[in-house]
C-alpha atoms as a PDB file:
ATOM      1  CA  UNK A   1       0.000   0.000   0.000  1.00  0.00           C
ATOM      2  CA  UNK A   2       1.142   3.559  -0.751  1.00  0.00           C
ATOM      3  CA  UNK A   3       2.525   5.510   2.413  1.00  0.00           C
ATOM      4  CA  UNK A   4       0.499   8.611   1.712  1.00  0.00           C
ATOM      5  CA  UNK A   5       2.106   9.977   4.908  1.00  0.00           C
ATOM      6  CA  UNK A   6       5.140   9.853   2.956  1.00  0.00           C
ATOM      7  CA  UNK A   7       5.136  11.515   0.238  1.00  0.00           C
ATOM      8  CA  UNK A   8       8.846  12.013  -0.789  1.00  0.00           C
ATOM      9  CA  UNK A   9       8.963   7.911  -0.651  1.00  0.00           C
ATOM     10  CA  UNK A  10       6.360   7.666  -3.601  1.00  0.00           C
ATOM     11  CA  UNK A  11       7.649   7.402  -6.530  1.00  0.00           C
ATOM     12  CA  UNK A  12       7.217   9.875  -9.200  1.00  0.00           C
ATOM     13  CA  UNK A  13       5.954   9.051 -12.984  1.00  0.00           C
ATOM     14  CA  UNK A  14       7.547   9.574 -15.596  1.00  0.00           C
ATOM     15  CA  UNK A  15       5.232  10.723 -18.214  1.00  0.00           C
ATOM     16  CA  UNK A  16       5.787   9.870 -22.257  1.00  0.00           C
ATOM     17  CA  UNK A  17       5.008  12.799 -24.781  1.00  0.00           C
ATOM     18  CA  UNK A  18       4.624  11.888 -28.154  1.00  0.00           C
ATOM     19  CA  UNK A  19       5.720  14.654 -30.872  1.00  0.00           C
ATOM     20  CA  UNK A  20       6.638  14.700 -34.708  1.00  0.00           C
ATOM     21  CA  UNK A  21      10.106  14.937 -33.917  1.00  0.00           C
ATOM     22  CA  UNK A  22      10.695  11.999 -31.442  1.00  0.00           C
ATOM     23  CA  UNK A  23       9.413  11.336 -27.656  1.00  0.00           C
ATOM     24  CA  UNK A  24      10.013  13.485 -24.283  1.00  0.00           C
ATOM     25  CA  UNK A  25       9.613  12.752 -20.651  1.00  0.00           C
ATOM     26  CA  UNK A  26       8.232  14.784 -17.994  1.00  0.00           C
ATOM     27  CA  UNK A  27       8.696  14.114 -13.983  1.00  0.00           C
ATOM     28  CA  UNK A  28       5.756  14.863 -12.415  1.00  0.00           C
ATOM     29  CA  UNK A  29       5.776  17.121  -9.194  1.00  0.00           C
ATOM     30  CA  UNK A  30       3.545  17.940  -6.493  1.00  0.00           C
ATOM     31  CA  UNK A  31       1.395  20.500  -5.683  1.00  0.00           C
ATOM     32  CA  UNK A  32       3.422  22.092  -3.054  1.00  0.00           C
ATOM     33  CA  UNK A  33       6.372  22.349  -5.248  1.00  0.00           C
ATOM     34  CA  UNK A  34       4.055  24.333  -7.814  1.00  0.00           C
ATOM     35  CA  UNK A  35       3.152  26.541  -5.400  1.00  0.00           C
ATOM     36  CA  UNK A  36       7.356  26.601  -4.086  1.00  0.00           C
ATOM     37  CA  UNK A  37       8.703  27.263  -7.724  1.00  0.00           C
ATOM     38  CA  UNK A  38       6.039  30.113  -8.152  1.00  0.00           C
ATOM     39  CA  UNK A  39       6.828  31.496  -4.789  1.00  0.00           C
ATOM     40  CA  UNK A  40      10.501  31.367  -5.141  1.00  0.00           C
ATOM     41  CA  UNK A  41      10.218  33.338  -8.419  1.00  0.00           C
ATOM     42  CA  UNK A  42       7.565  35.927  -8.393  1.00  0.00           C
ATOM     43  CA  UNK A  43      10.304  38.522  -9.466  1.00  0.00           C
ATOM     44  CA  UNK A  44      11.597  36.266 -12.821  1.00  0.00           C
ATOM     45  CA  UNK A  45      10.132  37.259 -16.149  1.00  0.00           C
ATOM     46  CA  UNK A  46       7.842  34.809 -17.620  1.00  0.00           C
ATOM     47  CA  UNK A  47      10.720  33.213 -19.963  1.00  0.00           C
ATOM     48  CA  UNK A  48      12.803  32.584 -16.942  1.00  0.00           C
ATOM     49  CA  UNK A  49      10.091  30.809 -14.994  1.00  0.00           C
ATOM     50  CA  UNK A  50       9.477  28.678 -18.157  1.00  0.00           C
ATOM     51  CA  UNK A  51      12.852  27.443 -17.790  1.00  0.00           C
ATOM     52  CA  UNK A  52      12.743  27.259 -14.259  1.00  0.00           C
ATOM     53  CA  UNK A  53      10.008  25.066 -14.783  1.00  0.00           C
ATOM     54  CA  UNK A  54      11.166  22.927 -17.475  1.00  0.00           C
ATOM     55  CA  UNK A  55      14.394  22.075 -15.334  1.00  0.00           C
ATOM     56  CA  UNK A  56      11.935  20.626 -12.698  1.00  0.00           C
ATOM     57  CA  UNK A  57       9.723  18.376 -15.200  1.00  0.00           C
ATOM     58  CA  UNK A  58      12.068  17.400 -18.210  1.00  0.00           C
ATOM     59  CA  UNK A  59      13.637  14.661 -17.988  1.00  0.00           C
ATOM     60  CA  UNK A  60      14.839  11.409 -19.492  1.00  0.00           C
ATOM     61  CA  UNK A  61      13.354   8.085 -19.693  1.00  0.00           C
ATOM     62  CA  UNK A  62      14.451   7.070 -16.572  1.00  0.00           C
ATOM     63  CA  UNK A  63      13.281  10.339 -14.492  1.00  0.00           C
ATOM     64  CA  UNK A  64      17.049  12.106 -14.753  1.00  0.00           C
ATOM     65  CA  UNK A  65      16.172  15.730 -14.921  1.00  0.00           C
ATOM     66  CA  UNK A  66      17.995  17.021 -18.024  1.00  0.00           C
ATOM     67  CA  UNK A  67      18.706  20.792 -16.940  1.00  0.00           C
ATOM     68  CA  UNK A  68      18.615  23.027 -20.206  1.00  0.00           C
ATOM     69  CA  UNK A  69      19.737  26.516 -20.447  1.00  0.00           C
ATOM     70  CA  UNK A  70      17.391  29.248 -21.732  1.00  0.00           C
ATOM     71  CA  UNK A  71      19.976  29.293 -24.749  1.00  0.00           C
ATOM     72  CA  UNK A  72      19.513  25.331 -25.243  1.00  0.00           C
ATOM     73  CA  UNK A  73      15.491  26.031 -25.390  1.00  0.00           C
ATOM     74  CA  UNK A  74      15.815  29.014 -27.539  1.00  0.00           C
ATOM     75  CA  UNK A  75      17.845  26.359 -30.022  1.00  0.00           C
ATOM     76  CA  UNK A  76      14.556  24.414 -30.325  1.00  0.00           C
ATOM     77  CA  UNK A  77      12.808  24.297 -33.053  1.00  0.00           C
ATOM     78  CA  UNK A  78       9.468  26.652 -32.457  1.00  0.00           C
ATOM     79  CA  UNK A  79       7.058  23.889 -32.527  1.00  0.00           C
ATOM     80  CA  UNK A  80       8.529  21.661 -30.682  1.00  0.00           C
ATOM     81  CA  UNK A  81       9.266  24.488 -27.924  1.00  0.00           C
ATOM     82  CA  UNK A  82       5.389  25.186 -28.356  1.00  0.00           C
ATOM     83  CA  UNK A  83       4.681  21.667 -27.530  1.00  0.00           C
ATOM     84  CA  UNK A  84       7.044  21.244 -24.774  1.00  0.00           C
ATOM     85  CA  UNK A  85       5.344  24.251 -22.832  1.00  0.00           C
ATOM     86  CA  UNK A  86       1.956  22.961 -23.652  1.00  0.00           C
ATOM     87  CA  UNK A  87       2.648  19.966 -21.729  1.00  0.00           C
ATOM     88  CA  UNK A  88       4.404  21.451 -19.475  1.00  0.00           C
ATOM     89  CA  UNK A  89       1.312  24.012 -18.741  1.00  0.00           C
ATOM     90  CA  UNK A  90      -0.756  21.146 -18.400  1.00  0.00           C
ATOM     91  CA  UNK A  91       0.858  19.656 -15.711  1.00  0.00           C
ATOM     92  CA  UNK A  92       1.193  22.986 -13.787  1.00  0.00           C
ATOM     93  CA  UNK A  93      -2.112  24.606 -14.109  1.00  0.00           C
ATOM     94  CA  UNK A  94      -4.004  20.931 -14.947  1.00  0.00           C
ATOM     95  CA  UNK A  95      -4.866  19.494 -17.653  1.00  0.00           C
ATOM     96  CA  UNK A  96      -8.819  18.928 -18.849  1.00  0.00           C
ATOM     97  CA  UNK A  97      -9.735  15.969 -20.387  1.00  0.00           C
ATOM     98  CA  UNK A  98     -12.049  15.265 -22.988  1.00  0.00           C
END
């Protein structure tokens, strides 16, 4: 049974995101460190807390966090940038299903 008294001995999933260009991962995190990562940044532009939050969520297959530079984003193609915030939106604000 999960120890939901616990919760930094659950583990976290490692979600698959399918694009034209290949496959990324994102790490999911918890509420509180949503809330954290906006609190800790309330003075960074909205480009910096995109990164900021891509270093928390992108990651490999395994659940490494790959930490990117703002220059190694900017090198991304646009759509595949576009796509890589969309999912990472989704799993900050929440995602609706249909």
């Amino acid at each position: 049974m999960i120890d939901f008294k616990n919760p930094s001995e659950i583990k976290r999933r490692v979600i698959k995101h399918k694009v034209d260009e290949g496959d990324f991962f994102t790490l999911s995190i918890s509420a509180l460190e949503k809330e954290e990562i906006y609190e800790n940044n309330k003075d960074k532009s909205e480009e910096e807390l995109i990164v900021i939050v891509l270093s928390k969520i992108l990651c490999d297959e395994k659940g490494e966090l790959i930490n990117l530079s703002i220059e190694d984003l900017k090198a991304l193609p646009d759509a595949l940038f576009k796509d890589m915030i969309k999912a990472c939106m989704g799993m900050v604000i929440g995602e609706k299903k249909s």
